[in-house]
N, C-alpha and C. Protein backbone atom coordinates (compact mmCIF):
# COMPACT_ATOMS: atom_id res chain seq x y z
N UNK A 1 148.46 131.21 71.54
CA UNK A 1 148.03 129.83 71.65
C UNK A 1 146.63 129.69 71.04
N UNK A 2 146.51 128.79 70.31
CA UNK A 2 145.40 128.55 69.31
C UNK A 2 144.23 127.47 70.23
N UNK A 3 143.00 127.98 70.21
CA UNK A 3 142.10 126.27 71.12
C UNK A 3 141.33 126.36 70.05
N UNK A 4 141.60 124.56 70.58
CA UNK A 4 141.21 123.38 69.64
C UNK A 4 139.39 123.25 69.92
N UNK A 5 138.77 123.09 68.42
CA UNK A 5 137.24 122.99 68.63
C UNK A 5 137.12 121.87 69.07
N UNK A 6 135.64 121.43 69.20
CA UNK A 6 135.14 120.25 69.95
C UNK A 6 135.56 119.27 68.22
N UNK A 7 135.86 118.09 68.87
CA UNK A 7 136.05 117.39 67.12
C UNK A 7 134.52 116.51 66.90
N UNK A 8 133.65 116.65 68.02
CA UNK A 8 132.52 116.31 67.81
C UNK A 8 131.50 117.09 67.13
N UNK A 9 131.36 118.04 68.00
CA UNK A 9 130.41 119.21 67.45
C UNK A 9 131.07 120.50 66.20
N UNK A 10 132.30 120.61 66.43
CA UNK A 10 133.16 121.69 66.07
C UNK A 10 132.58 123.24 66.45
N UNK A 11 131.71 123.21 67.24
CA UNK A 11 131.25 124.77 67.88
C UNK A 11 131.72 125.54 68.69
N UNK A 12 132.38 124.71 69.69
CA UNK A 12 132.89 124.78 71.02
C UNK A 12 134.72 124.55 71.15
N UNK A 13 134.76 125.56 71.98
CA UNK A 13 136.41 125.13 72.49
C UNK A 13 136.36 123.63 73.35
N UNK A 14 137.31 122.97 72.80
CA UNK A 14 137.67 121.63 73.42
C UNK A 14 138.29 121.68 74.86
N UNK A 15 137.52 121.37 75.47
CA UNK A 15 138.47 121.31 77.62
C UNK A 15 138.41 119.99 77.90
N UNK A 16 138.13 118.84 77.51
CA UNK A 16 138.46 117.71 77.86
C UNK A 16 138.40 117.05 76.90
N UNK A 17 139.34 115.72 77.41
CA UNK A 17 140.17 114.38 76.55
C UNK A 17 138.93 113.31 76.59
N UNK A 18 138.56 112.76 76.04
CA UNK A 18 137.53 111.55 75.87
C UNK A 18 138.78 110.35 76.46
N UNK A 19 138.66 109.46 77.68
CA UNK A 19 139.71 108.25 78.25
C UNK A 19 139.81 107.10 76.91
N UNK A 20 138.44 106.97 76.18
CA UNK A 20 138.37 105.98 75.43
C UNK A 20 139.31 105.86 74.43
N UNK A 21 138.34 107.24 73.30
CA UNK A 21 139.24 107.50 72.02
C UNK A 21 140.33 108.42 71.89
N UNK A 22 140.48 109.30 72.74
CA UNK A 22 141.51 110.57 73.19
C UNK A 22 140.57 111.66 72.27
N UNK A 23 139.84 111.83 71.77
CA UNK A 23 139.22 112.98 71.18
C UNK A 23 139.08 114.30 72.25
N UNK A 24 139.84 115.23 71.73
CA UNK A 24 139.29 116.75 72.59
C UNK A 24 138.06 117.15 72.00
N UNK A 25 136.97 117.08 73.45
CA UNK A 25 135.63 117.57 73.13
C UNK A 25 135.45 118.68 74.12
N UNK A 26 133.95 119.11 73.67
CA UNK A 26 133.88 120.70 75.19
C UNK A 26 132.73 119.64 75.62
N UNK A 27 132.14 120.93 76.52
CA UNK A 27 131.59 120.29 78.10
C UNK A 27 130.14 120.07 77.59
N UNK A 28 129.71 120.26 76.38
CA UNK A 28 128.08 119.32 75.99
C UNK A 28 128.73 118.21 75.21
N UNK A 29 129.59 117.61 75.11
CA UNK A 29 129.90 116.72 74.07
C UNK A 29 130.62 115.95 75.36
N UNK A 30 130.93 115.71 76.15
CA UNK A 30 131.42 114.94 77.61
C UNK A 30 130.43 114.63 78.27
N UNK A 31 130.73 113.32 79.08
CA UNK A 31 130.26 112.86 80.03
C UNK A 31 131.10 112.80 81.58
N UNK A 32 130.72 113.74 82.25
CA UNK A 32 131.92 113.55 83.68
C UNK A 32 131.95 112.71 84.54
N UNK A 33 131.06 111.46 84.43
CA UNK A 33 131.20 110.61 85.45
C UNK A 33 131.90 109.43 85.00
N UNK A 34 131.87 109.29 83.28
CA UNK A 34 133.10 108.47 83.09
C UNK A 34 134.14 108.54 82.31
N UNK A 35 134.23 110.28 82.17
CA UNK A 35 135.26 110.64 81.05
C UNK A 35 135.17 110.31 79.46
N UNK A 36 133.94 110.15 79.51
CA UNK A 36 134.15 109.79 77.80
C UNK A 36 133.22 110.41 77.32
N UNK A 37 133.51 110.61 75.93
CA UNK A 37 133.14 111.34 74.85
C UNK A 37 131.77 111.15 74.51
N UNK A 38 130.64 112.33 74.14
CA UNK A 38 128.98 111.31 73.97
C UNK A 38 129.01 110.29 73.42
N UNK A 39 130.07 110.11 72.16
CA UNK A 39 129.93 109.16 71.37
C UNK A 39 130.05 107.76 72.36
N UNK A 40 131.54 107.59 72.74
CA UNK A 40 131.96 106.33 73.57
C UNK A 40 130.93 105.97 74.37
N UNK A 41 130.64 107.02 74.87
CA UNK A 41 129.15 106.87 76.22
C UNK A 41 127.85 106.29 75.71
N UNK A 42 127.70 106.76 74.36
CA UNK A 42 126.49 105.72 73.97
C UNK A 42 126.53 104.82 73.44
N UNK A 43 128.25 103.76 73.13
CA UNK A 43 128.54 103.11 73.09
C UNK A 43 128.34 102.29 74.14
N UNK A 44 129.13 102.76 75.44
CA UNK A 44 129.18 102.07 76.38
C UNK A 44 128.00 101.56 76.65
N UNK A 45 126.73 102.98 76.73
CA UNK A 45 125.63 102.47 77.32
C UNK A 45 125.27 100.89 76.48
N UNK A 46 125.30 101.19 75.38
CA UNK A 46 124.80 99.81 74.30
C UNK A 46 124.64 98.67 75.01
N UNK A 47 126.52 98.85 75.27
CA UNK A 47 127.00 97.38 75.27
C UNK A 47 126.15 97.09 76.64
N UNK A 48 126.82 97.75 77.42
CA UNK A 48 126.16 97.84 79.47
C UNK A 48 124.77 96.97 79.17
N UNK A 49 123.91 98.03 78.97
CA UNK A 49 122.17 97.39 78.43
C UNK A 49 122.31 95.96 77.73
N UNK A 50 123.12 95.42 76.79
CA UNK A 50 122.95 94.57 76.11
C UNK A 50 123.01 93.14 76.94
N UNK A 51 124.19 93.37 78.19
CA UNK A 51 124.79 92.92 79.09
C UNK A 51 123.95 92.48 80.28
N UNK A 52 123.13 93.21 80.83
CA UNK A 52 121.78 93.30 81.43
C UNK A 52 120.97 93.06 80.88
N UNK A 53 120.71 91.36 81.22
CA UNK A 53 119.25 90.92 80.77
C UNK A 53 118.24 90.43 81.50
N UNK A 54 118.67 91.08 83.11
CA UNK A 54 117.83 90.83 83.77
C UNK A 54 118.12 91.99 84.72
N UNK A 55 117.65 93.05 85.44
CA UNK A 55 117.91 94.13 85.88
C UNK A 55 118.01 94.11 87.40
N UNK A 56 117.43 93.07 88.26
CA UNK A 56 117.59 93.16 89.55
C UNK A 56 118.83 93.07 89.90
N UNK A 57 119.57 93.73 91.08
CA UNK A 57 120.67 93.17 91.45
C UNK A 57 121.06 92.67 93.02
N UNK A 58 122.19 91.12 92.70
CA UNK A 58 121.74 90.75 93.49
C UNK A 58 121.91 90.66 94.94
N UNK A 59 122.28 91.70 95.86
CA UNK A 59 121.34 91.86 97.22
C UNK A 59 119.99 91.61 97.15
N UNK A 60 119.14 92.47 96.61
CA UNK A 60 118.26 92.31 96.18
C UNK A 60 117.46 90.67 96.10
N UNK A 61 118.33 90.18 95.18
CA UNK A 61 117.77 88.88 94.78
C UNK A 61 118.21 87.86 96.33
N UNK A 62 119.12 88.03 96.62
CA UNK A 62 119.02 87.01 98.10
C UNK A 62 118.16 87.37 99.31
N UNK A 63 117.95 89.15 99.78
CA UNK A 63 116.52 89.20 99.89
C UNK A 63 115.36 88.63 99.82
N UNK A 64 114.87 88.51 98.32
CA UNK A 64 113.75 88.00 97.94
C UNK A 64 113.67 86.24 98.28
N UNK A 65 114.75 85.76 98.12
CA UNK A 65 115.04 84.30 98.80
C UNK A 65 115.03 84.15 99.54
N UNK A 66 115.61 84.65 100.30
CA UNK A 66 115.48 85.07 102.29
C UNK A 66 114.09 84.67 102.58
N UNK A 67 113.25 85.64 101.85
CA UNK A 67 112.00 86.01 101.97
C UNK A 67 111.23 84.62 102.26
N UNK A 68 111.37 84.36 100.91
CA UNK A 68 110.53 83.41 100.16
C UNK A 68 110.63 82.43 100.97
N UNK A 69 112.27 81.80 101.85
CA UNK A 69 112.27 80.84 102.43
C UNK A 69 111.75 81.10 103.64
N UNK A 70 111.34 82.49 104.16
CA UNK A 70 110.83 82.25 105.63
C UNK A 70 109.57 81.84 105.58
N UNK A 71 109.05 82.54 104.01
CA UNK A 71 107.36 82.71 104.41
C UNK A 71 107.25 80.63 103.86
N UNK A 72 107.92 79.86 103.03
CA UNK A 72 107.44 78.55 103.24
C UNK A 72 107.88 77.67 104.38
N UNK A 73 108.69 78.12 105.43
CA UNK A 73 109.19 77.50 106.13
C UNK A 73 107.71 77.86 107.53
N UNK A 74 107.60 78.79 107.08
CA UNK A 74 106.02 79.48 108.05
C UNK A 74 104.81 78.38 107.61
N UNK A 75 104.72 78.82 106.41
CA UNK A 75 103.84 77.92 106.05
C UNK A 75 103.90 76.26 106.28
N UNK A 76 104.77 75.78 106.17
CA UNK A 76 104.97 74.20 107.01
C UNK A 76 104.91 73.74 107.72
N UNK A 77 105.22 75.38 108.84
CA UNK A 77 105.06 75.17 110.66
C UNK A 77 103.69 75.01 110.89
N UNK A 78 102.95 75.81 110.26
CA UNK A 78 101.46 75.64 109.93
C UNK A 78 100.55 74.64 109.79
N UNK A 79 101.06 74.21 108.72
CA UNK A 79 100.27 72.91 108.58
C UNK A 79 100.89 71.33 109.34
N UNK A 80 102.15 71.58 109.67
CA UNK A 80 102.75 70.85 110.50
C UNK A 80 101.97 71.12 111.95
N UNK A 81 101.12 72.04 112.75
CA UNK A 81 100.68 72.43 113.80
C UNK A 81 99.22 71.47 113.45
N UNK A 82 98.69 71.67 112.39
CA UNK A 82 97.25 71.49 112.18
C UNK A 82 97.14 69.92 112.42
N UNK A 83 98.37 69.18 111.43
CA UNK A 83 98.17 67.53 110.80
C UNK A 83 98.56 66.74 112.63
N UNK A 84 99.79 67.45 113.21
CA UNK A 84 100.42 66.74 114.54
C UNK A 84 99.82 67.38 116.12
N UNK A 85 99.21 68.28 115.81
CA UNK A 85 98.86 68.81 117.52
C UNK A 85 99.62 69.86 117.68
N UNK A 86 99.83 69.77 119.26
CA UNK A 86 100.53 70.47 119.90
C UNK A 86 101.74 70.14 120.17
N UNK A 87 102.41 69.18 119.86
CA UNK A 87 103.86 68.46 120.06
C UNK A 87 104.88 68.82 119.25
N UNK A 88 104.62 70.27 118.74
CA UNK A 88 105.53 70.71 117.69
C UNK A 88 106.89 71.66 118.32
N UNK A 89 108.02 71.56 117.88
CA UNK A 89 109.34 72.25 118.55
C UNK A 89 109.61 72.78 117.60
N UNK A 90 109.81 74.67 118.11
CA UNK A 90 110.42 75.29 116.75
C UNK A 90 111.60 75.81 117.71
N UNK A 91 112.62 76.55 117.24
CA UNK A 91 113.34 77.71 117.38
C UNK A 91 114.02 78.24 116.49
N UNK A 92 114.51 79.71 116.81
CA UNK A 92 115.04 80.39 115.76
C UNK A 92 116.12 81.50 116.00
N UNK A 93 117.17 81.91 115.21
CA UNK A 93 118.08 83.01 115.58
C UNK A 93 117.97 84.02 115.02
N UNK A 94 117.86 84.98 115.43
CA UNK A 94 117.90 86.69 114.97
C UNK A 94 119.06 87.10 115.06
N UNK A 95 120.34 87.66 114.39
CA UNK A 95 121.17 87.90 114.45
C UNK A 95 121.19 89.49 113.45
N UNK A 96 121.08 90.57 114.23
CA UNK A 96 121.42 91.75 113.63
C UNK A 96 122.14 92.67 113.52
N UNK A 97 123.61 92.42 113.02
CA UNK A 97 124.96 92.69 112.96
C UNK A 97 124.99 94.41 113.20
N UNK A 98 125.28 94.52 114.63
CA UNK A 98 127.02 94.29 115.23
C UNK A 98 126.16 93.94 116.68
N UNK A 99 124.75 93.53 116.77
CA UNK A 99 124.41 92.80 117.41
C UNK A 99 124.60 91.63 118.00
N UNK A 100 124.80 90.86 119.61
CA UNK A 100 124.71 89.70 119.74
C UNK A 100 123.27 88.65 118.95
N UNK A 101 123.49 87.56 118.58
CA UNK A 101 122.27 86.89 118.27
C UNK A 101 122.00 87.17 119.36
N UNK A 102 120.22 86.40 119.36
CA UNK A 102 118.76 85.99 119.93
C UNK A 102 118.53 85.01 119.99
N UNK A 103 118.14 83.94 120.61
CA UNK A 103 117.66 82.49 120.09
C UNK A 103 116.60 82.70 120.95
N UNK A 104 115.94 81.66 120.53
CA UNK A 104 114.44 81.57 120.79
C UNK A 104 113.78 80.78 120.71
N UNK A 105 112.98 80.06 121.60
CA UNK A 105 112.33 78.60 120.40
C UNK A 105 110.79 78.04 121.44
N UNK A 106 110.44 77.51 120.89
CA UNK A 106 109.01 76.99 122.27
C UNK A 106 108.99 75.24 121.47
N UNK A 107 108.28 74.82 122.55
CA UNK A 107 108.13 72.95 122.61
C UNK A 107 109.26 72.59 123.49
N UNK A 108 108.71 71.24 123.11
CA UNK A 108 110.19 70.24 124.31
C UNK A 108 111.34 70.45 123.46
N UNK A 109 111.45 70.47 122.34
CA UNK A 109 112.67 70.08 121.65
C UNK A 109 113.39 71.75 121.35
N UNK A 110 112.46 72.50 122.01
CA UNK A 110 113.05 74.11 121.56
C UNK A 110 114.81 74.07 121.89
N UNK A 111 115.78 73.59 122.72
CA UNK A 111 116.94 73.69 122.88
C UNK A 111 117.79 73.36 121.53
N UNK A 112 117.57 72.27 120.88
CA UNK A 112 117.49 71.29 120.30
C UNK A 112 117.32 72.44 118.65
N UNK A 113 115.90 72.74 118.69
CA UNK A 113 115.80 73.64 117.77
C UNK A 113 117.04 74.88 117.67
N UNK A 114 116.59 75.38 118.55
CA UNK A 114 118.10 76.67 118.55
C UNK A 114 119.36 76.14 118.26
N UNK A 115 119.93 75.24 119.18
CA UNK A 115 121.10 74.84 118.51
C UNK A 115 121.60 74.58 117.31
N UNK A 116 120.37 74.00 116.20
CA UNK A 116 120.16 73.25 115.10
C UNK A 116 120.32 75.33 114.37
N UNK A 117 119.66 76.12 114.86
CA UNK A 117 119.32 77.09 114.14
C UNK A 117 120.51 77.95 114.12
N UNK A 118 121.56 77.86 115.35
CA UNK A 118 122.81 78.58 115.43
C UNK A 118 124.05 77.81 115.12
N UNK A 119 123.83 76.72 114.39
CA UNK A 119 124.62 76.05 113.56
C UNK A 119 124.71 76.35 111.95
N UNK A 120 123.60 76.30 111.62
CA UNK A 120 123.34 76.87 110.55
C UNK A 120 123.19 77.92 110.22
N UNK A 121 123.14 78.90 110.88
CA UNK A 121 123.92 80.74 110.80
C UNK A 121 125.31 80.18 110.92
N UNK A 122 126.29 79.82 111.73
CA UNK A 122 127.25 80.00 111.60
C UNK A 122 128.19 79.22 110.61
N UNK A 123 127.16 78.36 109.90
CA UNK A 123 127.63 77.83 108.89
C UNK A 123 127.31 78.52 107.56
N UNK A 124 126.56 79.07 107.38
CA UNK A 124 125.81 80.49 106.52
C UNK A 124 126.88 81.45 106.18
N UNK A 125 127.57 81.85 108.03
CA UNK A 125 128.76 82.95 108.29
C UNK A 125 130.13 81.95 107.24
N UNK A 126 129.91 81.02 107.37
CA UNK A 126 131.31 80.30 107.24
C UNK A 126 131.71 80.42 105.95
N UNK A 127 130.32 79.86 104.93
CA UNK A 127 130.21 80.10 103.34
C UNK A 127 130.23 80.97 102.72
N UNK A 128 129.77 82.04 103.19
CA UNK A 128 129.80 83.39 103.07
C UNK A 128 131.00 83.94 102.59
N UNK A 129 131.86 83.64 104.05
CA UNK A 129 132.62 84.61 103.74
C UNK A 129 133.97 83.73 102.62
N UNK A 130 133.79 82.42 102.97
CA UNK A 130 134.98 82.03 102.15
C UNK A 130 134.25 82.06 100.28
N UNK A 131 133.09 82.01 100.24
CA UNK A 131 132.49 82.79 98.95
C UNK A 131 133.30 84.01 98.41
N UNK A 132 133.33 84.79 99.25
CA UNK A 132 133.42 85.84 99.03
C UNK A 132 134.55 86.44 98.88
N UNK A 133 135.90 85.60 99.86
CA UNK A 133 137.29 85.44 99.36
C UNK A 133 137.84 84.58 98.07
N UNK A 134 136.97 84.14 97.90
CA UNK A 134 137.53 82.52 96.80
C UNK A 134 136.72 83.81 95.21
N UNK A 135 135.74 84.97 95.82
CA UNK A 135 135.64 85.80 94.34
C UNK A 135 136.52 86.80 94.25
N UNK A 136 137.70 87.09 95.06
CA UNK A 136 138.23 88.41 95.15
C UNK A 136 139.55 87.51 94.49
């Protein structure tokens, strides 16, 4: 039985199939995490990179929104405290899965607040997930 050189390099005995082009290459001319040949692979990379024109991904990016909306929603309570007194009603839900929520709230209207705040988590839960069926 005769083995076949690398058809890349031609130095090397060929032990694997490239998935892309079918080329038998050896094991410096492969890539094992996606079966393809250096060549295809720095193809792929090309295209991949070309494809990515913005690199965060997004968990990440709803994170940073998360974020962003607590710290201006802070900031409003703030100056909402300064312009009206003391007559201000907040509350809020902590929910940290496989946790029961938390609610929480201070002023007269704190009930009022929470409710308002565990409506809107479970309307959050609601979008979510039918988001997330309506992409599959």
């Amino acid at each position: 039985m005769q083995v076949k050189a690398c058809e890349i390099c031609n130095k090397r005995a060929a032990r694997y199939i490239c998935q892309e082009c079918g080329r038998e290459v050896c094991q410096f001319c492969f890539e094992p995490s996606t079966w393809f040949c250096s060549n295809c692979y720095t193809s792929l990379k090309r295209e991949t990179s070309a494809l990515e024109h913005f690199p965060w991904q997004t968990p990440f990016k709803v994170f940073l929104l998360g974020f962003i909306l607590m710290f201006i929603g802070m900031i409003v309570m703030m100056v909402a405290t300064v312009f009206f007194g003391e007559s201000i009603s907040a509350g809020t839900v902590i929910w940290i899965l496989p946790f029961p929520p938390i609610g929480f709230g201070v002023g007269p209207y704190a009930f009022w607040m929470i409710l308002l705040a565990v409506a809107l988590t479970i309307f959050g839960l609601v979008l979510f997930i039918t988001l997330r069926r309506r992409a599959r």
